[in-house]
PDB file of N, CA and C in Angstrom:
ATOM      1  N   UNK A   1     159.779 156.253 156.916  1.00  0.00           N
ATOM      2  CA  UNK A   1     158.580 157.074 156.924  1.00  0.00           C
ATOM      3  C   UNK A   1     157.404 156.257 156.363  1.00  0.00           C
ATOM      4  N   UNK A   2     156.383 156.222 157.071  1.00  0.00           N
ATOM      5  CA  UNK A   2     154.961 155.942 156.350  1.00  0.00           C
ATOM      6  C   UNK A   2     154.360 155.668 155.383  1.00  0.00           C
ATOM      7  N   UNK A   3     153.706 155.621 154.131  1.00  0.00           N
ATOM      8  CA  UNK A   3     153.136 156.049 153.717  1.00  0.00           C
ATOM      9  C   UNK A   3     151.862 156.498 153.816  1.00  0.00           C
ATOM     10  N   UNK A   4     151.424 157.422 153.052  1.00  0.00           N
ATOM     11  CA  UNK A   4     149.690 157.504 153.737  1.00  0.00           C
ATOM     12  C   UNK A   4     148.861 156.857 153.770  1.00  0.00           C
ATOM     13  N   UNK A   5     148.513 155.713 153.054  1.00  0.00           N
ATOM     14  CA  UNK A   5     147.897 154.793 153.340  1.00  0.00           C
ATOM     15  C   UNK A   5     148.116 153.901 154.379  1.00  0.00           C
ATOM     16  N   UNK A   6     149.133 154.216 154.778  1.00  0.00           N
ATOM     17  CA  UNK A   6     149.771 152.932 155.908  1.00  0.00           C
ATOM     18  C   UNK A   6     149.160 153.964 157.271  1.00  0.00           C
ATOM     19  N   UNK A   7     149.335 155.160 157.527  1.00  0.00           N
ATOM     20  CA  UNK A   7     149.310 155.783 158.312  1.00  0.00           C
ATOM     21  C   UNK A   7     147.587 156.279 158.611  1.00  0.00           C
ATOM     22  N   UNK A   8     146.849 156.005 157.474  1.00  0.00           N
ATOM     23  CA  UNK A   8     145.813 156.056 157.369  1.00  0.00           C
ATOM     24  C   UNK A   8     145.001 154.237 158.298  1.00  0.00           C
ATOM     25  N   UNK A   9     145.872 153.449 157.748  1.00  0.00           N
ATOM     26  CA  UNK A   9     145.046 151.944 157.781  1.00  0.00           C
ATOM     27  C   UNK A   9     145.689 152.188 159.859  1.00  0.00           C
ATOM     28  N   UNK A  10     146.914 152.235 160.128  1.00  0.00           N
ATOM     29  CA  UNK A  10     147.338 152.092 161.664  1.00  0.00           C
ATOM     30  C   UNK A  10     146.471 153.310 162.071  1.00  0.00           C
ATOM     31  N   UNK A  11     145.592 154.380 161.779  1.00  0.00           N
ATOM     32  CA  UNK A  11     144.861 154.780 162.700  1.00  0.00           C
ATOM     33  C   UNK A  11     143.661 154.407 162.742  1.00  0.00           C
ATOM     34  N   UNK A  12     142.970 154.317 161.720  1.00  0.00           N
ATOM     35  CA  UNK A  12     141.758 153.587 161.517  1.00  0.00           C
ATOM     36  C   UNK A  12     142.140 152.070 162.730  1.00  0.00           C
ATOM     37  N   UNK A  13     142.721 151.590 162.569  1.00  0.00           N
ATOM     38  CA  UNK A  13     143.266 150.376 163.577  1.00  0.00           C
ATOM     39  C   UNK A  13     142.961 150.662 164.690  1.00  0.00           C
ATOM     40  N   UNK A  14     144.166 152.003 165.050  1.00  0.00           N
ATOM     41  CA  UNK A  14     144.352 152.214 166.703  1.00  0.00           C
ATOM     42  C   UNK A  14     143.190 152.832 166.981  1.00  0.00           C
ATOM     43  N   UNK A  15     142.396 153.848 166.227  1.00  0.00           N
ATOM     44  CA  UNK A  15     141.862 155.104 167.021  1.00  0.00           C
ATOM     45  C   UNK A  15     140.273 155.058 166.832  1.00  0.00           C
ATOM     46  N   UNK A  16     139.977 153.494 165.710  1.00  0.00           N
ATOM     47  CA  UNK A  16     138.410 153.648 165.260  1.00  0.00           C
ATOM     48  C   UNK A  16     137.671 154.770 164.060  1.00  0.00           C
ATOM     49  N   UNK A  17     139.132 155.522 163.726  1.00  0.00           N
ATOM     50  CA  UNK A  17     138.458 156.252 162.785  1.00  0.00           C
ATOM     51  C   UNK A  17     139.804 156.902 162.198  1.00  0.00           C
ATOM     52  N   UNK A  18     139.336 156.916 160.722  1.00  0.00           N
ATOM     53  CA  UNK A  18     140.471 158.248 159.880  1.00  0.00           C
ATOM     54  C   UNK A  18     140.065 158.484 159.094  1.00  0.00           C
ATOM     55  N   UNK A  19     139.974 159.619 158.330  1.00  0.00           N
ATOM     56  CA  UNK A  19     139.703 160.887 157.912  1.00  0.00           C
ATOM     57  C   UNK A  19     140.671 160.867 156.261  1.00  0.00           C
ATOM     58  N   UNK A  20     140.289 160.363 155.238  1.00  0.00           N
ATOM     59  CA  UNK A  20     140.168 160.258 154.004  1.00  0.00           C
ATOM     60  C   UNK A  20     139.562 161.698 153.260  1.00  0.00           C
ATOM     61  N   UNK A  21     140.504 162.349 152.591  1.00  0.00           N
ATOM     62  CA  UNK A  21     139.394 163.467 151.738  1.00  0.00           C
ATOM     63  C   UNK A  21     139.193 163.075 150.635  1.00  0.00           C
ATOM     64  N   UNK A  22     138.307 163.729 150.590  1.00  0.00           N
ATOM     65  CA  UNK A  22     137.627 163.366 149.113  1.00  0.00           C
ATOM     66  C   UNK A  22     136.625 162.039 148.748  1.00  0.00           C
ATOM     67  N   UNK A  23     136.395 161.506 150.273  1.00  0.00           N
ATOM     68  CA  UNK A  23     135.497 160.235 150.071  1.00  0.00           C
ATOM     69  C   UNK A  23     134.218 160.531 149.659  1.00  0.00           C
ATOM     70  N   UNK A  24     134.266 161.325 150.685  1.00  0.00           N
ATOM     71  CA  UNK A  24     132.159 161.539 150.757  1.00  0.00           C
ATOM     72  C   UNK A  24     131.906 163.360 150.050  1.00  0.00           C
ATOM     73  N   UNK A  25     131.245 163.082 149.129  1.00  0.00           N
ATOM     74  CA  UNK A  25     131.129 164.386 148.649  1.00  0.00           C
ATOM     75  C   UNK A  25     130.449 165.479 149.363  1.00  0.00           C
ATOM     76  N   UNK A  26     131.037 166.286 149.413  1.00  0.00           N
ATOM     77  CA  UNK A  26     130.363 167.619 149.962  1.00  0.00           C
ATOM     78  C   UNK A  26     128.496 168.043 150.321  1.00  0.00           C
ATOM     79  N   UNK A  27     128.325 167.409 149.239  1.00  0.00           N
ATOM     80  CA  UNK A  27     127.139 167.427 149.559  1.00  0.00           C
ATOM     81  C   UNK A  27     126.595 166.676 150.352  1.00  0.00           C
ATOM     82  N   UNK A  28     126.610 165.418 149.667  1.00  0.00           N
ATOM     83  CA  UNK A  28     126.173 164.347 150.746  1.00  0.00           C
ATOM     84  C   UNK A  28     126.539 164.536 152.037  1.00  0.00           C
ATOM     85  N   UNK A  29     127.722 164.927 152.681  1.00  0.00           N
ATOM     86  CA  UNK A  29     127.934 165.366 153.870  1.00  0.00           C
ATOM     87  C   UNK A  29     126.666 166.338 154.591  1.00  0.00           C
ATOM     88  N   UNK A  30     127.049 167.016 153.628  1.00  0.00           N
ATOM     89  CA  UNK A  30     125.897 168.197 153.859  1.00  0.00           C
ATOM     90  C   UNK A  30     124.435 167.599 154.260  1.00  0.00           C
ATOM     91  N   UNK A  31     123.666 167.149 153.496  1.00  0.00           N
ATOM     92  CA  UNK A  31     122.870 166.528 153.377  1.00  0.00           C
ATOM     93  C   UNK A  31     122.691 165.699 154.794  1.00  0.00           C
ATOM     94  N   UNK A  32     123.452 164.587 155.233  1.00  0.00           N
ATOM     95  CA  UNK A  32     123.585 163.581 156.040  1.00  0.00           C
ATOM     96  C   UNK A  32     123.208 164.614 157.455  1.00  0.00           C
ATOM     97  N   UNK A  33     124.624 165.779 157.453  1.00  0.00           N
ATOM     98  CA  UNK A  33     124.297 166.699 158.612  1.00  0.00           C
ATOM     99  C   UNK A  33     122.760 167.072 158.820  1.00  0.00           C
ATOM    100  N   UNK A  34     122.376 167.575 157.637  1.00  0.00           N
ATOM    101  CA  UNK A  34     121.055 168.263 157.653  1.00  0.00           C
ATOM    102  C   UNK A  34     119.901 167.173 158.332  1.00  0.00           C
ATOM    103  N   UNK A  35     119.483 166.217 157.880  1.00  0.00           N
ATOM    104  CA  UNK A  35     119.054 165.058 158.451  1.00  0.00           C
ATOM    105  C   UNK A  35     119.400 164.703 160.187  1.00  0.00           C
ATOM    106  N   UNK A  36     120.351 164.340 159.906  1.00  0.00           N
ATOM    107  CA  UNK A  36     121.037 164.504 161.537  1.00  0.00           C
ATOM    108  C   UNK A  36     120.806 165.259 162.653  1.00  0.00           C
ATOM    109  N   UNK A  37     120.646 166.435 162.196  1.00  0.00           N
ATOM    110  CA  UNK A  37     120.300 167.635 163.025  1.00  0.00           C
ATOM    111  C   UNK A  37     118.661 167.576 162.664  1.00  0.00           C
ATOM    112  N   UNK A  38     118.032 167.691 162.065  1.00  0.00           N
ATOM    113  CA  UNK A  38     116.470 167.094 162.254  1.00  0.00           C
ATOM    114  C   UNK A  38     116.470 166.052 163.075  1.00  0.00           C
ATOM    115  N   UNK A  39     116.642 164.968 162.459  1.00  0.00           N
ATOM    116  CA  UNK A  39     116.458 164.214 163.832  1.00  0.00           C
ATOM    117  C   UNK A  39     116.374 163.966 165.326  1.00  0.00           C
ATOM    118  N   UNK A  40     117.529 164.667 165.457  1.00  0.00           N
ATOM    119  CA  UNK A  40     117.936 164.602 166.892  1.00  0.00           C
ATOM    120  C   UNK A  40     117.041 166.066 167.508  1.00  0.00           C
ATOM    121  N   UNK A  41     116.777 166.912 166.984  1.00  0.00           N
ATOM    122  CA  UNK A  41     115.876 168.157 167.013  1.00  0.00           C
ATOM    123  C   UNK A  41     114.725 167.551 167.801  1.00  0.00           C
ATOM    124  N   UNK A  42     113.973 166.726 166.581  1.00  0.00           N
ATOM    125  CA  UNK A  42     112.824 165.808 166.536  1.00  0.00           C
ATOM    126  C   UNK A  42     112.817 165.432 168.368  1.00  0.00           C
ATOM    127  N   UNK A  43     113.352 164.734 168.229  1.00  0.00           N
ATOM    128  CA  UNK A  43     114.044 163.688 169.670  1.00  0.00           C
ATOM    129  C   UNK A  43     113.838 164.274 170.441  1.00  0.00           C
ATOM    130  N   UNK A  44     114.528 165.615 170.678  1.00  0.00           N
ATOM    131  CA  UNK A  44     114.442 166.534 171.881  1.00  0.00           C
ATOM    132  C   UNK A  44     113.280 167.228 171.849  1.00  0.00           C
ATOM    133  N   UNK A  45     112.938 167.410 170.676  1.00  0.00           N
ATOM    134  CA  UNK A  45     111.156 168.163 171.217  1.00  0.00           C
ATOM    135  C   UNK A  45     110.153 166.935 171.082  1.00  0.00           C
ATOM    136  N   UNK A  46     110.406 165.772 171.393  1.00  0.00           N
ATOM    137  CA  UNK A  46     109.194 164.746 171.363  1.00  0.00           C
ATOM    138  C   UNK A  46     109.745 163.943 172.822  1.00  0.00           C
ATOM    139  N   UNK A  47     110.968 163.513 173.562  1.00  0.00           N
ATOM    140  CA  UNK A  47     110.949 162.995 174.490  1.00  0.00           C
ATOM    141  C   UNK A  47     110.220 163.661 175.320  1.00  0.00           C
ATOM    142  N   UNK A  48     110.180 162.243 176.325  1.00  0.00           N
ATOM    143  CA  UNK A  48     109.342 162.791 177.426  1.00  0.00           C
ATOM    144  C   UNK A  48     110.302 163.382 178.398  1.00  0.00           C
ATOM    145  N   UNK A  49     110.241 164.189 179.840  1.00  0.00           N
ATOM    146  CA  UNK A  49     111.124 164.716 180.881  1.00  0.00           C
ATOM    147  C   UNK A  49     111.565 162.977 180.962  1.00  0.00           C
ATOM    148  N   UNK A  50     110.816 162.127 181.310  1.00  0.00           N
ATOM    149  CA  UNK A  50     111.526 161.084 181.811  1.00  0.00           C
ATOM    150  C   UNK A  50     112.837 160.215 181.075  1.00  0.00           C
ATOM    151  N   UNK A  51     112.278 160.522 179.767  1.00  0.00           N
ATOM    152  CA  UNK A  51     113.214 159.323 178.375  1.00  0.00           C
ATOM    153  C   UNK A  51     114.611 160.733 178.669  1.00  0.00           C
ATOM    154  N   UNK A  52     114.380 162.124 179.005  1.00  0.00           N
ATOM    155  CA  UNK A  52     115.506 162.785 178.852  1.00  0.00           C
ATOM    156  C   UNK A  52     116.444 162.887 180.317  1.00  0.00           C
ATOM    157  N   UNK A  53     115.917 162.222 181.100  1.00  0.00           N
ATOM    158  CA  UNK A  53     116.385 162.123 182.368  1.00  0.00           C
ATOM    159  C   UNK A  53     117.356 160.590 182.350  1.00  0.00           C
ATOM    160  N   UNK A  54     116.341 159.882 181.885  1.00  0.00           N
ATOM    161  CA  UNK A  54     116.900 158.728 181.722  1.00  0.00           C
ATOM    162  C   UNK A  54     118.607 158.820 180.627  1.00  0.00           C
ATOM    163  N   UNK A  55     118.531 159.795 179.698  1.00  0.00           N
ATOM    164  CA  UNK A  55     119.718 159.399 178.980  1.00  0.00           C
ATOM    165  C   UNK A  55     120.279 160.988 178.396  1.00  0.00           C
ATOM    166  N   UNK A  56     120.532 161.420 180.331  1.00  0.00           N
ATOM    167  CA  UNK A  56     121.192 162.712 180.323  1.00  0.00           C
ATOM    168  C   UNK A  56     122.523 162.583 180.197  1.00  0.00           C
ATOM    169  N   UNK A  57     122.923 161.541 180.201  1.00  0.00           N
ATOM    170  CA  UNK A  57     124.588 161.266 180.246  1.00  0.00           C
ATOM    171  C   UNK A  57     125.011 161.556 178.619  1.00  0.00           C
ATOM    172  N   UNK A  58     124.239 160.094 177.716  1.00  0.00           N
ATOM    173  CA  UNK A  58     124.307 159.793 176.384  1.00  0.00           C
ATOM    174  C   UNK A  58     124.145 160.983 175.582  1.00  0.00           C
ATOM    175  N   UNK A  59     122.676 161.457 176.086  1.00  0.00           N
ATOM    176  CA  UNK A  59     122.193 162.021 174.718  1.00  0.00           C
ATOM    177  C   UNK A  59     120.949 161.053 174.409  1.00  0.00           C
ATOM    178  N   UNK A  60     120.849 161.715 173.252  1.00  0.00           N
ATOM    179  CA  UNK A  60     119.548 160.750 172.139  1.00  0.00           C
ATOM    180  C   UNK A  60     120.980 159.392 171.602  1.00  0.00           C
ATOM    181  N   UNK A  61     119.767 158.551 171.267  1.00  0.00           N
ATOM    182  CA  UNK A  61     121.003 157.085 170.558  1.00  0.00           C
ATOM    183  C   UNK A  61     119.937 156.738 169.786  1.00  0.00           C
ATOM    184  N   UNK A  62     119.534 157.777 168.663  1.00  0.00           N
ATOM    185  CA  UNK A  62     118.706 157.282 167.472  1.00  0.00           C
ATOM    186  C   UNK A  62     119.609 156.269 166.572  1.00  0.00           C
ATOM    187  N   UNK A  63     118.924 155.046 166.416  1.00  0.00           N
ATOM    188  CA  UNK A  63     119.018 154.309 165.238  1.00  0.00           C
ATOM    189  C   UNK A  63     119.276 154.613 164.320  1.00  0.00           C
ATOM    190  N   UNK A  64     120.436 154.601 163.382  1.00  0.00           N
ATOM    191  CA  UNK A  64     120.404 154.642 161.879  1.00  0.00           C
ATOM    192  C   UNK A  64     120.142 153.491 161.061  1.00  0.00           C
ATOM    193  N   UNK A  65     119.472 152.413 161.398  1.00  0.00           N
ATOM    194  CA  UNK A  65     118.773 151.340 161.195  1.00  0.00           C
ATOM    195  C   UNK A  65     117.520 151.741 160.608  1.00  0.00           C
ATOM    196  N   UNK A  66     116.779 152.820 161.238  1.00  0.00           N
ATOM    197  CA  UNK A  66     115.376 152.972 161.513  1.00  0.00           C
ATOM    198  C   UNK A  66     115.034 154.742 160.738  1.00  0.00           C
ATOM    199  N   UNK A  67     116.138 154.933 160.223  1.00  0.00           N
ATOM    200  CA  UNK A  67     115.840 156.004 159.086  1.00  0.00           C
ATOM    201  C   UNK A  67     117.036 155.663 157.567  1.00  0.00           C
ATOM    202  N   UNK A  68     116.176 155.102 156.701  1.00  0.00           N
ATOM    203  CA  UNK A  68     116.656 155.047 155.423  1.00  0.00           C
ATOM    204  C   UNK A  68     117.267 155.678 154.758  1.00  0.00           C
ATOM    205  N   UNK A  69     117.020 157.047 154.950  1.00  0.00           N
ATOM    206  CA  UNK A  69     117.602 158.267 154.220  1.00  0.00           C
ATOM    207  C   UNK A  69     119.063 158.752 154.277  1.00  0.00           C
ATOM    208  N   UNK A  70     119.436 158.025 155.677  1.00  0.00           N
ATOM    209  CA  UNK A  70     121.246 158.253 155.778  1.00  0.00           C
ATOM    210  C   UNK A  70     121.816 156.747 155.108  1.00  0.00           C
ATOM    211  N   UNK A  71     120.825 155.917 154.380  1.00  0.00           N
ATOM    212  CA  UNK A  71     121.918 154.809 153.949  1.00  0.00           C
ATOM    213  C   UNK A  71     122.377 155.063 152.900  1.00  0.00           C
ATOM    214  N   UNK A  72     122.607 156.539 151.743  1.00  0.00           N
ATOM    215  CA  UNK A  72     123.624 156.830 150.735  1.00  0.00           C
ATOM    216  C   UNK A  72     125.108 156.738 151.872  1.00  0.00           C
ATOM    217  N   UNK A  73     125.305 157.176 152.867  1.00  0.00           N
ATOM    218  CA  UNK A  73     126.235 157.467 153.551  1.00  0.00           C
ATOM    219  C   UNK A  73     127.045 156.060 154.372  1.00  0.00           C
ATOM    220  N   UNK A  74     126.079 155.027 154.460  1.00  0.00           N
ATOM    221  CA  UNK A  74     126.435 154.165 155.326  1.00  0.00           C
ATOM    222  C   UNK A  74     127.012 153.358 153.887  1.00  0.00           C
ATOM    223  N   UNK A  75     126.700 153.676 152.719  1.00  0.00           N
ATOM    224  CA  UNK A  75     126.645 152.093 151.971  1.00  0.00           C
ATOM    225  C   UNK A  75     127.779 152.957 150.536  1.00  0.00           C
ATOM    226  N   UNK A  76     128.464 154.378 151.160  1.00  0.00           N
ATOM    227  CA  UNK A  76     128.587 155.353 149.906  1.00  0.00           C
ATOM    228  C   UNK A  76     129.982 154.550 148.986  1.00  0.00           C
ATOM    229  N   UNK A  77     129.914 154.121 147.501  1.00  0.00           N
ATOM    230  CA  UNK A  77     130.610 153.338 147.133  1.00  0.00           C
ATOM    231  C   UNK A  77     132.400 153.785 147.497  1.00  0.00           C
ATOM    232  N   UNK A  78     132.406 155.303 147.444  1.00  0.00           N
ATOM    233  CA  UNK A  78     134.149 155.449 147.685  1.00  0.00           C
ATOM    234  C   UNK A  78     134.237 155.185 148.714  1.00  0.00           C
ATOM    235  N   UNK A  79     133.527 155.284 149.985  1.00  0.00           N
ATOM    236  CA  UNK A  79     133.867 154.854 151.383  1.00  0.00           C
ATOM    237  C   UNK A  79     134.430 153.459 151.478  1.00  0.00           C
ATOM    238  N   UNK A  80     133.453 152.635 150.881  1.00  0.00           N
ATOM    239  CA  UNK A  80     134.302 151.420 150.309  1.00  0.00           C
ATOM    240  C   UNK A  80     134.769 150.815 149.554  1.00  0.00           C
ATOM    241  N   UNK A  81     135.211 151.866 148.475  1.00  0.00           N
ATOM    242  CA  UNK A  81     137.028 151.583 147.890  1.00  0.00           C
ATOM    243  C   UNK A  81     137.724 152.291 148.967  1.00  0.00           C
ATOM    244  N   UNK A  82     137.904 153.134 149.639  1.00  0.00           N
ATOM    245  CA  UNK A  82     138.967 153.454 150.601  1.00  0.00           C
ATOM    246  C   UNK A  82     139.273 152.384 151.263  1.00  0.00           C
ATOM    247  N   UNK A  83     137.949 151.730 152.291  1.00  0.00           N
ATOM    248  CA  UNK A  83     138.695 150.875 153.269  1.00  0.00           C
ATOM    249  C   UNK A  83     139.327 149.660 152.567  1.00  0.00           C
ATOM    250  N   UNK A  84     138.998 149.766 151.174  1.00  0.00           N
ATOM    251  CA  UNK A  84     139.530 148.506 150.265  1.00  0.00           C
ATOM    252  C   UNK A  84     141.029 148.670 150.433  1.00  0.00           C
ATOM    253  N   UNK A  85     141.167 149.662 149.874  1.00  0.00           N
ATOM    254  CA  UNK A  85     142.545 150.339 149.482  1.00  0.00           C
ATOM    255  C   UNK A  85     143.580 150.359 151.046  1.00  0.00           C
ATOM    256  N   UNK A  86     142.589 150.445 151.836  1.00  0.00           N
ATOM    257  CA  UNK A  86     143.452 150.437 153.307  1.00  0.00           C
ATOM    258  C   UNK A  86     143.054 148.728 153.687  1.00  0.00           C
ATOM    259  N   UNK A  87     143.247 148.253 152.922  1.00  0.00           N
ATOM    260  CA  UNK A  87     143.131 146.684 153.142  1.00  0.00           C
ATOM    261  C   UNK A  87     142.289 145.845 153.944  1.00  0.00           C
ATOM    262  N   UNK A  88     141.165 146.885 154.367  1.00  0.00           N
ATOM    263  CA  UNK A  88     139.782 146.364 154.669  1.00  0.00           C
ATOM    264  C   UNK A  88     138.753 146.004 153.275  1.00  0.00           C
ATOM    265  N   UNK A  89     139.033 144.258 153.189  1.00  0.00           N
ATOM    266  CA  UNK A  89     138.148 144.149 151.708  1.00  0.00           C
ATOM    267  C   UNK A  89     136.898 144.008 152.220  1.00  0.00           C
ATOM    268  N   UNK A  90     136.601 143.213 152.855  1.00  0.00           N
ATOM    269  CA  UNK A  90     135.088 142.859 153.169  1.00  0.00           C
ATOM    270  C   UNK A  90     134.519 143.180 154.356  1.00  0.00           C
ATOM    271  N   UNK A  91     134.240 145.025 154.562  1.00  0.00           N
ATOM    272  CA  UNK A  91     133.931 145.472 155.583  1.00  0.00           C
ATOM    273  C   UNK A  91     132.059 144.957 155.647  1.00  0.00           C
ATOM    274  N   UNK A  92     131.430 144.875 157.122  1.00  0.00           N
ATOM    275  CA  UNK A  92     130.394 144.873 157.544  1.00  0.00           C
ATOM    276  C   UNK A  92     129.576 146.179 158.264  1.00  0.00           C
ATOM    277  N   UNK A  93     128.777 146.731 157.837  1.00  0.00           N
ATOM    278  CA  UNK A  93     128.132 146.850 158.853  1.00  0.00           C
ATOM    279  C   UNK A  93     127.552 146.910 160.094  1.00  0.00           C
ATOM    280  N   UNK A  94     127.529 147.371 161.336  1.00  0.00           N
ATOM    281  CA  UNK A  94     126.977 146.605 162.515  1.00  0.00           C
ATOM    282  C   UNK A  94     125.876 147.543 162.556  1.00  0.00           C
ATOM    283  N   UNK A  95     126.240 148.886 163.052  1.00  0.00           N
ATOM    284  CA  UNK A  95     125.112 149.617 163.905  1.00  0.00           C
ATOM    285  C   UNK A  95     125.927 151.195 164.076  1.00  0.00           C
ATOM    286  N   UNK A  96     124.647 151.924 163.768  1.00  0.00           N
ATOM    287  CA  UNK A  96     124.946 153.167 164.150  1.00  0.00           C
ATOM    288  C   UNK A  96     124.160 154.119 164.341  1.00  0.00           C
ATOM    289  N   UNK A  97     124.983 155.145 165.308  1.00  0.00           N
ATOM    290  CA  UNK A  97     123.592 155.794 166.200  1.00  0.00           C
ATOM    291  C   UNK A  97     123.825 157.322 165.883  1.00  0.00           C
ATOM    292  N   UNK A  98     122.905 158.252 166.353  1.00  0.00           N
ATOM    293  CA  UNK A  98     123.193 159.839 166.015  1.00  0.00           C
ATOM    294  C   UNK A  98     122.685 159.940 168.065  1.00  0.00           C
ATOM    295  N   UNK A  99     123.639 160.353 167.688  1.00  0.00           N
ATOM    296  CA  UNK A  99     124.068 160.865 169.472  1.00  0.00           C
ATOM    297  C   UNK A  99     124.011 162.763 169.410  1.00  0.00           C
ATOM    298  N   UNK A 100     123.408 162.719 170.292  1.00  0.00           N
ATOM    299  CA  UNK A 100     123.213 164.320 170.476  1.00  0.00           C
ATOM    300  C   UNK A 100     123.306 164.487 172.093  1.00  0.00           C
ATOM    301  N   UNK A 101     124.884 165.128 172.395  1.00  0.00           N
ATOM    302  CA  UNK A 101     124.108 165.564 173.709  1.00  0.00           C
ATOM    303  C   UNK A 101     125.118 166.945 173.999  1.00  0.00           C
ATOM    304  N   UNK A 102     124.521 167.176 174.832  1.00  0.00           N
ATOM    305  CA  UNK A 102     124.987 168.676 175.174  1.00  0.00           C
ATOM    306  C   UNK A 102     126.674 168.851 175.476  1.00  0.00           C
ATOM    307  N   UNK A 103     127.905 169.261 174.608  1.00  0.00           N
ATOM    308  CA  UNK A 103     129.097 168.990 174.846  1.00  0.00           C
ATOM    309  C   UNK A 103     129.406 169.872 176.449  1.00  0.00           C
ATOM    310  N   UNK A 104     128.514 170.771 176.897  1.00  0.00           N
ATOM    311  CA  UNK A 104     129.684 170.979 178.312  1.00  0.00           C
ATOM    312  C   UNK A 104     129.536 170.915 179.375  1.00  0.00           C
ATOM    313  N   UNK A 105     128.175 170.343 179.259  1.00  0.00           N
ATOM    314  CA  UNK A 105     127.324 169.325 180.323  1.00  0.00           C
ATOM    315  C   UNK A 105     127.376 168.216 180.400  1.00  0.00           C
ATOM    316  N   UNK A 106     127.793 167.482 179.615  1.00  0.00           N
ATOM    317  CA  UNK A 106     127.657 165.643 179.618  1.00  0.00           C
ATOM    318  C   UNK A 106     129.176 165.367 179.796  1.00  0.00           C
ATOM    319  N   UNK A 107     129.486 163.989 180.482  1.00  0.00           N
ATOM    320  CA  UNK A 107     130.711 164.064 180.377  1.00  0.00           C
ATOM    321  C   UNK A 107     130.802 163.078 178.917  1.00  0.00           C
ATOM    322  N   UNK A 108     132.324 162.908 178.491  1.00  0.00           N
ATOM    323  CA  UNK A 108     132.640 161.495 177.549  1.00  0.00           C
ATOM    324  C   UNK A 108     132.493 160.472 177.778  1.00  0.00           C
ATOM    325  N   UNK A 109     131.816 159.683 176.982  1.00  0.00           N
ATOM    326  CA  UNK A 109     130.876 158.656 176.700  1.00  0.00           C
ATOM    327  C   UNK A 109     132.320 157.465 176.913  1.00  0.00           C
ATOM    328  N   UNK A 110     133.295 157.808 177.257  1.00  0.00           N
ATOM    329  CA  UNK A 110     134.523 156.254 177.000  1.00  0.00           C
ATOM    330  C   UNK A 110     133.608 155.544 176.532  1.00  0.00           C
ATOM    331  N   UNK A 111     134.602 154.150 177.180  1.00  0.00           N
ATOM    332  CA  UNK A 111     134.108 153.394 176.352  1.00  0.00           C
ATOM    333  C   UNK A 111     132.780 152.866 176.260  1.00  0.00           C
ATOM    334  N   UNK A 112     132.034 152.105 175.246  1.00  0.00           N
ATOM    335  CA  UNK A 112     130.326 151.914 175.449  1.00  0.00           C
ATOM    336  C   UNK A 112     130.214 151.033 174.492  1.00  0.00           C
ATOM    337  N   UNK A 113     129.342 150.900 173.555  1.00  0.00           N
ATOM    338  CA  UNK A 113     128.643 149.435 173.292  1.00  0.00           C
ATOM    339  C   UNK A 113     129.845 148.972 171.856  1.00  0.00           C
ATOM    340  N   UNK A 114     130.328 149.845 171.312  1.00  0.00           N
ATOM    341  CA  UNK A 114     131.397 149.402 170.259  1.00  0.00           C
ATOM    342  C   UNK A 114     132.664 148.756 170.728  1.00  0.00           C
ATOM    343  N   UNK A 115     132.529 148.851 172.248  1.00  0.00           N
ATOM    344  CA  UNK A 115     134.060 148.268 172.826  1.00  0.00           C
ATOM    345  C   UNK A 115     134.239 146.903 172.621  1.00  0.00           C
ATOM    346  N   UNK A 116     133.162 146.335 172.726  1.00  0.00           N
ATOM    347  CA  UNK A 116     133.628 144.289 172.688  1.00  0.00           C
ATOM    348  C   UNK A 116     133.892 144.081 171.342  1.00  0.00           C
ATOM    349  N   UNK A 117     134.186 144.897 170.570  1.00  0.00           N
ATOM    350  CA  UNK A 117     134.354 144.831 168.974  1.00  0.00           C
ATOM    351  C   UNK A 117     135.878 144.864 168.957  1.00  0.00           C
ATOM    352  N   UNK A 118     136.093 145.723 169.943  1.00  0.00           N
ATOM    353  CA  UNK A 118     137.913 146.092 169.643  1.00  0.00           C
ATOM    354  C   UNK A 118     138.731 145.131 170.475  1.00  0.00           C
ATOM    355  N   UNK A 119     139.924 144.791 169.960  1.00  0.00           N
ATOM    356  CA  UNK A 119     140.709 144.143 170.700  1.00  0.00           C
ATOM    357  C   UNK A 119     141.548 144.272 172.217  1.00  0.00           C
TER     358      UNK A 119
END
């Protein structure tokens, strides 16, 4: 049998993501959402018909580069003691986006710009 950390580090591996409680505090979650959902709000009542035609598939692909206020979340210190602890010591950064698009109208995004990253 597993342990959870092991079972934690092989999905983070296989699947690009796992789900740790107790990393990110409640609030800050909170918070991050709240932001998030402004934003992308923003987006949709400021594109033009054309910028929303153009990226009816995606959604919005706002930058989290280009708003400061979500970097408690990108940089949050238990996030990285976890991936420590799951034997990611010297994680990087690349890029990340707030995607908004309509779930039963758009199809799934497969794969897209994070793929040449994975093996």
């Amino acid at each position: 049998m597993l342990t959870g950390m092991v079972k934690l580090r092989r999905q983070l591996s296989e699947d690009g993501y796992c789900y740790v409680p107790g990393v990110a505090p409640e609030e800050l979650t909170d918070q991050i959402r709240k932001i998030a959902d402004r934003l992308a709000h923003e987006w949709q009542d400021s594109a033009s018909p054309e910028e929303k035609r153009r990226v009816r598939l995606q959604g919005s692909l706002l930058d989290v580069w280009r708003y400061p206020e979500l970097a408690p979340m990108i940089a949050l210190p238990s996030a990285l003691q976890a991936l420590d602890r799951l034997g990611f010591t010297n994680p990087k950064f690349y890029s990340g986006y707030i995607i908004s698009k309509p779930p039963e109208t758009a199809p799934a995004l497969f794969w897209h710009q994070d793929g040449f990253k994975w093996n």
